[in-house]
C-alpha atoms as a PDB file:
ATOM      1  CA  UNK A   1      25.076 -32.463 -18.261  1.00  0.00           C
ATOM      2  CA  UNK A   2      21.530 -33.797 -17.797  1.00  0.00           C
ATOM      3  CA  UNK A   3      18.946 -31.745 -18.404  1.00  0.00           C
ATOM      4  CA  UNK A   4      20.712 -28.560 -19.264  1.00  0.00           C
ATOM      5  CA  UNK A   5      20.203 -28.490 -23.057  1.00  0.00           C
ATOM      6  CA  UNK A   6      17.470 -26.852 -24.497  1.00  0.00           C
ATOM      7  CA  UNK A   7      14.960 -28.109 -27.250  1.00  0.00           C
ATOM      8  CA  UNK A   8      11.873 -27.869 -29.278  1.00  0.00           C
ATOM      9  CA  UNK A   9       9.108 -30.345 -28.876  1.00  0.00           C
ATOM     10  CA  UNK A  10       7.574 -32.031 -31.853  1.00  0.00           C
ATOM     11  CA  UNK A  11       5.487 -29.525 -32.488  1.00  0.00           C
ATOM     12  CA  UNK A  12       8.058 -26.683 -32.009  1.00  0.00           C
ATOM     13  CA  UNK A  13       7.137 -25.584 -28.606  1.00  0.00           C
ATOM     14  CA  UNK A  14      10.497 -25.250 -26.533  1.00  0.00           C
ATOM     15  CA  UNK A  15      11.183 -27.193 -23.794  1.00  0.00           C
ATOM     16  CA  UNK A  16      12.253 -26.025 -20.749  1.00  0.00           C
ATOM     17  CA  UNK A  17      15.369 -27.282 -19.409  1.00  0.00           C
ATOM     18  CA  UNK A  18      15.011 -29.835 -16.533  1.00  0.00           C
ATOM     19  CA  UNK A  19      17.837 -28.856 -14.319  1.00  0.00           C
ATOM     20  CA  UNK A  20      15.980 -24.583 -14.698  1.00  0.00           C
ATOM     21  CA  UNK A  21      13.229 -26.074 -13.524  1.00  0.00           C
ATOM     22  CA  UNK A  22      14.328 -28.186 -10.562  1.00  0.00           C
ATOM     23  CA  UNK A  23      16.165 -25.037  -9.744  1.00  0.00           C
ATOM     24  CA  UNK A  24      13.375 -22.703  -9.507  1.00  0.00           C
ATOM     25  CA  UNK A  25      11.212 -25.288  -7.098  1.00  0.00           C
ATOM     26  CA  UNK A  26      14.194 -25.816  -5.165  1.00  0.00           C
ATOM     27  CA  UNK A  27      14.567 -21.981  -4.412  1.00  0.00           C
ATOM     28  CA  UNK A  28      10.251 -21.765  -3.969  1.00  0.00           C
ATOM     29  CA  UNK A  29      10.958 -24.488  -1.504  1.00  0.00           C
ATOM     30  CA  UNK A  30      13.810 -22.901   0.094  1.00  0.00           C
ATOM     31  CA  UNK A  31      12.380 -19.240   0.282  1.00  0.00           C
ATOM     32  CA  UNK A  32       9.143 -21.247   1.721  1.00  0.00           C
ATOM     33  CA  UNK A  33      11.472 -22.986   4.636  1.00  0.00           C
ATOM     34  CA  UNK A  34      13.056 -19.680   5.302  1.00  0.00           C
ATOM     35  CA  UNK A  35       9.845 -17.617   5.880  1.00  0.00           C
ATOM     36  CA  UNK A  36       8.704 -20.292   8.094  1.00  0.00           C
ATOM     37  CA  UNK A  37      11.718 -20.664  10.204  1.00  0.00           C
ATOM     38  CA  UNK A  38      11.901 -16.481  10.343  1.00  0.00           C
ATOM     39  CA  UNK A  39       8.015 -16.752  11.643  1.00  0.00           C
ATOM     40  CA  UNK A  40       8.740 -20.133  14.201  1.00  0.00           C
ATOM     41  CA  UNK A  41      12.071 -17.860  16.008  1.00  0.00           C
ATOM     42  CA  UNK A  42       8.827 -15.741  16.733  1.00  0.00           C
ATOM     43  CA  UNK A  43       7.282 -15.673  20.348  1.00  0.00           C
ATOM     44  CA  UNK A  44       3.682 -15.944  20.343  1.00  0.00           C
ATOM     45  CA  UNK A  45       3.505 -12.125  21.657  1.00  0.00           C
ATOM     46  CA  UNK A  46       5.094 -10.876  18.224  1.00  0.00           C
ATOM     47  CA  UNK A  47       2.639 -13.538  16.027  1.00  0.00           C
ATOM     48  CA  UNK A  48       0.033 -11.615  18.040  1.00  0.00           C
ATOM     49  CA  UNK A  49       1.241  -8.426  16.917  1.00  0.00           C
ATOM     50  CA  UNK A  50       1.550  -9.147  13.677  1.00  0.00           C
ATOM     51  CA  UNK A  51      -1.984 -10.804  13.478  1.00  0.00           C
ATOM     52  CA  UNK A  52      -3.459  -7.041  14.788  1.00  0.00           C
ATOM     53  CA  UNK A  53      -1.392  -4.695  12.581  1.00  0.00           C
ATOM     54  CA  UNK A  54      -2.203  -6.864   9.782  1.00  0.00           C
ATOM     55  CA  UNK A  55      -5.820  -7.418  10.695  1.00  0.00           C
ATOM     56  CA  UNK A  56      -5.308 -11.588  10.061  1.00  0.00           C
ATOM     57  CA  UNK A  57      -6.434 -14.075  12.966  1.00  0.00           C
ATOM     58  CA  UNK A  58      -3.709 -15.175  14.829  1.00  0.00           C
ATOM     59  CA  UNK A  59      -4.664 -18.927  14.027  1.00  0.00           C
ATOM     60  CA  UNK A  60      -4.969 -18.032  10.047  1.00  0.00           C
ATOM     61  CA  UNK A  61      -1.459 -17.024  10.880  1.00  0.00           C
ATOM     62  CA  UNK A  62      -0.708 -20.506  12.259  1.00  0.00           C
ATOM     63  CA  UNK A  63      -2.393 -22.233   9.891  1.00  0.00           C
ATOM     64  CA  UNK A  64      -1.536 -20.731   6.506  1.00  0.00           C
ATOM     65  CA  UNK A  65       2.578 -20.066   7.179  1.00  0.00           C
ATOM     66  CA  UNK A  66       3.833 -22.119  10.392  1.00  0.00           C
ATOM     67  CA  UNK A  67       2.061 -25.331   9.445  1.00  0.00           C
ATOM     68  CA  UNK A  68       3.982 -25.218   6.234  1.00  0.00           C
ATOM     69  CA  UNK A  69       0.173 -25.208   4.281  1.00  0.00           C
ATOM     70  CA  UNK A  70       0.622 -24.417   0.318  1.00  0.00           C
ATOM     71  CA  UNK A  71      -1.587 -21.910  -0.206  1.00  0.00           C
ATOM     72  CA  UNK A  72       0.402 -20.429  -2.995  1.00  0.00           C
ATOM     73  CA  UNK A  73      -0.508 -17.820  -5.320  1.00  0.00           C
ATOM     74  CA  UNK A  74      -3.436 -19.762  -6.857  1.00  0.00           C
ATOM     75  CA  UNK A  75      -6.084 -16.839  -6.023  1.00  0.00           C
ATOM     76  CA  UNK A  76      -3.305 -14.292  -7.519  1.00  0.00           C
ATOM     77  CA  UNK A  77      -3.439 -16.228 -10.823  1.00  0.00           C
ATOM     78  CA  UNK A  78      -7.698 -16.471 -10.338  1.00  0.00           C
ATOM     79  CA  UNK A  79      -7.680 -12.958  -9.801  1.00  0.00           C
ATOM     80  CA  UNK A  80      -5.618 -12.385 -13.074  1.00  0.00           C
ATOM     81  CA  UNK A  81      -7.499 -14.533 -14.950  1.00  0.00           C
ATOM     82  CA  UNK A  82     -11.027 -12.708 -13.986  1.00  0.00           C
ATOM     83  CA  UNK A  83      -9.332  -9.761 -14.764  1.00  0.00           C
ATOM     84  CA  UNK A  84      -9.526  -8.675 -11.589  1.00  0.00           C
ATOM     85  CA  UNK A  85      -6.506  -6.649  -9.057  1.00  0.00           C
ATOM     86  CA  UNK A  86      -6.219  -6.464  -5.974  1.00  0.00           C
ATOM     87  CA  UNK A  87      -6.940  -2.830  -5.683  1.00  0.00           C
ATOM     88  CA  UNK A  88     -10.863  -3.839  -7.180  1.00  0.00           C
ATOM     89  CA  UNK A  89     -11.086  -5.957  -4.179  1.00  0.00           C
ATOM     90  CA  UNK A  90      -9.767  -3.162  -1.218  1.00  0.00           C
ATOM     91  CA  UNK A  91      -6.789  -3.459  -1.217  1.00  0.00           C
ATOM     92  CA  UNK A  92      -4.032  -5.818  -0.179  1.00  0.00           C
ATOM     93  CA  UNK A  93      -5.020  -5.891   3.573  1.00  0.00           C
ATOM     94  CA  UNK A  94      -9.235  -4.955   2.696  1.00  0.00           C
ATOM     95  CA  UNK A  95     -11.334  -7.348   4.965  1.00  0.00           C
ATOM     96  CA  UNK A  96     -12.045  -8.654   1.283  1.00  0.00           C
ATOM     97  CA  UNK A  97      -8.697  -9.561   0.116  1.00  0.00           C
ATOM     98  CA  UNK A  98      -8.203 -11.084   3.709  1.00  0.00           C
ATOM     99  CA  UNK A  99     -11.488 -13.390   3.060  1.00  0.00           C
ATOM    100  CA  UNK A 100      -9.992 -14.911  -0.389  1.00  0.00           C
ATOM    101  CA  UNK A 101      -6.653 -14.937   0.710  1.00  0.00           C
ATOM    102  CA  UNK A 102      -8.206 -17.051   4.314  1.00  0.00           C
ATOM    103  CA  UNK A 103     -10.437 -19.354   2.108  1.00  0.00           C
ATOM    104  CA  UNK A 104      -7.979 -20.310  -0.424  1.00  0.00           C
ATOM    105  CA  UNK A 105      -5.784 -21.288   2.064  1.00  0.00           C
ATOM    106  CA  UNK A 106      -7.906 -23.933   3.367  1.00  0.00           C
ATOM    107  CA  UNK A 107      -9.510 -24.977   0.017  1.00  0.00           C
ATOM    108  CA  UNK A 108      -9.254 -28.192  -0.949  1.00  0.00           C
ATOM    109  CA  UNK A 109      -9.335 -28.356  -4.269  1.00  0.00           C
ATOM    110  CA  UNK A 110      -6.068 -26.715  -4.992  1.00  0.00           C
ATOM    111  CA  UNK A 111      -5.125 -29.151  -7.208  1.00  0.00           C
ATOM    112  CA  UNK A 112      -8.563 -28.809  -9.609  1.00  0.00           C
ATOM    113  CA  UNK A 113      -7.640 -25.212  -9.204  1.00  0.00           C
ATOM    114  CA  UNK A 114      -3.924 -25.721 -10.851  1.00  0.00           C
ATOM    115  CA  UNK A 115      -4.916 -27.565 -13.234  1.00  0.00           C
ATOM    116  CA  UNK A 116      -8.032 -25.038 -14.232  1.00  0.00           C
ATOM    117  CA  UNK A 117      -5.723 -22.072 -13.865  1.00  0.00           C
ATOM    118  CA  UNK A 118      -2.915 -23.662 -16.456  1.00  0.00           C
ATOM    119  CA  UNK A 119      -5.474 -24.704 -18.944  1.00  0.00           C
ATOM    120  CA  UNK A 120      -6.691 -21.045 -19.063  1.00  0.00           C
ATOM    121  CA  UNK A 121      -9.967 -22.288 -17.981  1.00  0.00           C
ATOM    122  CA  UNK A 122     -10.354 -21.098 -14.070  1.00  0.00           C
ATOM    123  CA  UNK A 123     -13.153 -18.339 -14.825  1.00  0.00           C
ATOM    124  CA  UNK A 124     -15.569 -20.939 -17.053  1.00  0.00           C
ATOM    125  CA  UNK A 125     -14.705 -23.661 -14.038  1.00  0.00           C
ATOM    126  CA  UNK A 126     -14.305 -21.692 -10.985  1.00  0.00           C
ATOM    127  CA  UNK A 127     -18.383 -22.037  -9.647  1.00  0.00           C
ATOM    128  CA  UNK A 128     -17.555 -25.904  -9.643  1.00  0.00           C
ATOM    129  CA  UNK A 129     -14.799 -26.227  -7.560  1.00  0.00           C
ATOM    130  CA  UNK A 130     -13.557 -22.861  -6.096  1.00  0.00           C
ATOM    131  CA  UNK A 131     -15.234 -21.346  -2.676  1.00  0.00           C
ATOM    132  CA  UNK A 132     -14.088 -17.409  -4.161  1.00  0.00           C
ATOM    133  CA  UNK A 133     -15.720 -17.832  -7.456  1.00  0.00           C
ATOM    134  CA  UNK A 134     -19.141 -15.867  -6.144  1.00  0.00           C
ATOM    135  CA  UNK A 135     -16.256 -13.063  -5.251  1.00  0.00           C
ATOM    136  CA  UNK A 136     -14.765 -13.222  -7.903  1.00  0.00           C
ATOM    137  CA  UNK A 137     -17.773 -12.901 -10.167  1.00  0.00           C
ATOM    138  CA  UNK A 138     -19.136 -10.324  -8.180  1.00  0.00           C
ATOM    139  CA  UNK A 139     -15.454  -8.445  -8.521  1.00  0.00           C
ATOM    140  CA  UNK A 140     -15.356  -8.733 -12.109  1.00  0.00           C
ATOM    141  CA  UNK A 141     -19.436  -7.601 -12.686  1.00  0.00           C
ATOM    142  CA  UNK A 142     -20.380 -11.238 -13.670  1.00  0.00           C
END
């Protein structure tokens, strides 16, 4: 079959197989569809409820998981490279962690931000394109 063998690159870096790979998106992508369609077979009086026990805005709620937005882990992966968890910052549901997890979501330069992150060059680049890097800095005692 296509894509199922595995290999080594000229320079003896393996290659992933294609077929792995198309597999893992496809189940990202499915696991994304799923949440959302869990969240839309919501009334607006449970989103509500959610939004106060969880101390997120109903809209960011809207906007960040209904909408079908990509916010992915990209500020997990910042964090990580800063050196910094999520316990530094609060907590998981600290006003903090709330703040980057809002403002990545409606960044716009996710894409500078993958690319950054899989060069291994986020922290050096973050002040030029990402809208957490003063938190970040400030989290890791830049």
């Amino acid at each position: 079959m296509v894509g199922q063998t595995s290999s080594a690159d000229e320079n003896g870096v393996g290659i992933v197989p294609v077929e792995s790979v198309f597999r893992a998106k496809l189940r990202a992508i499915f696991n994304r569809y799923q949440e959302q369609w869990e969240l839309r077979g919501l009334g607006h009086d449970q989103i509500e409820a959610i939004a106060r026990d969880t101390g997120i805005d109903v809209h960011d709620i809207y906007d960040s998981i209904l909408d079908g937005s990509e916010t992915g882990n990209q500020y997990l992966a910042m964090m990580q490279q800063y050196g910094i968890s999520i316990e530094q910052a609060g907590g998981a549901s600290s006003p903090v962690m709330r703040d980057i997890v809002r403002v990545c979501a409606h960044c716009s330069s996710k894409s500078h931000c993958d690319s950054a992150l899989a060069a291994g060059h986020a922290v050096h680049e973050a002040d030029t394109f990402c809208p957490n890097a003063p938190v970040f800095d400030n989290l890791a005692g830049m």
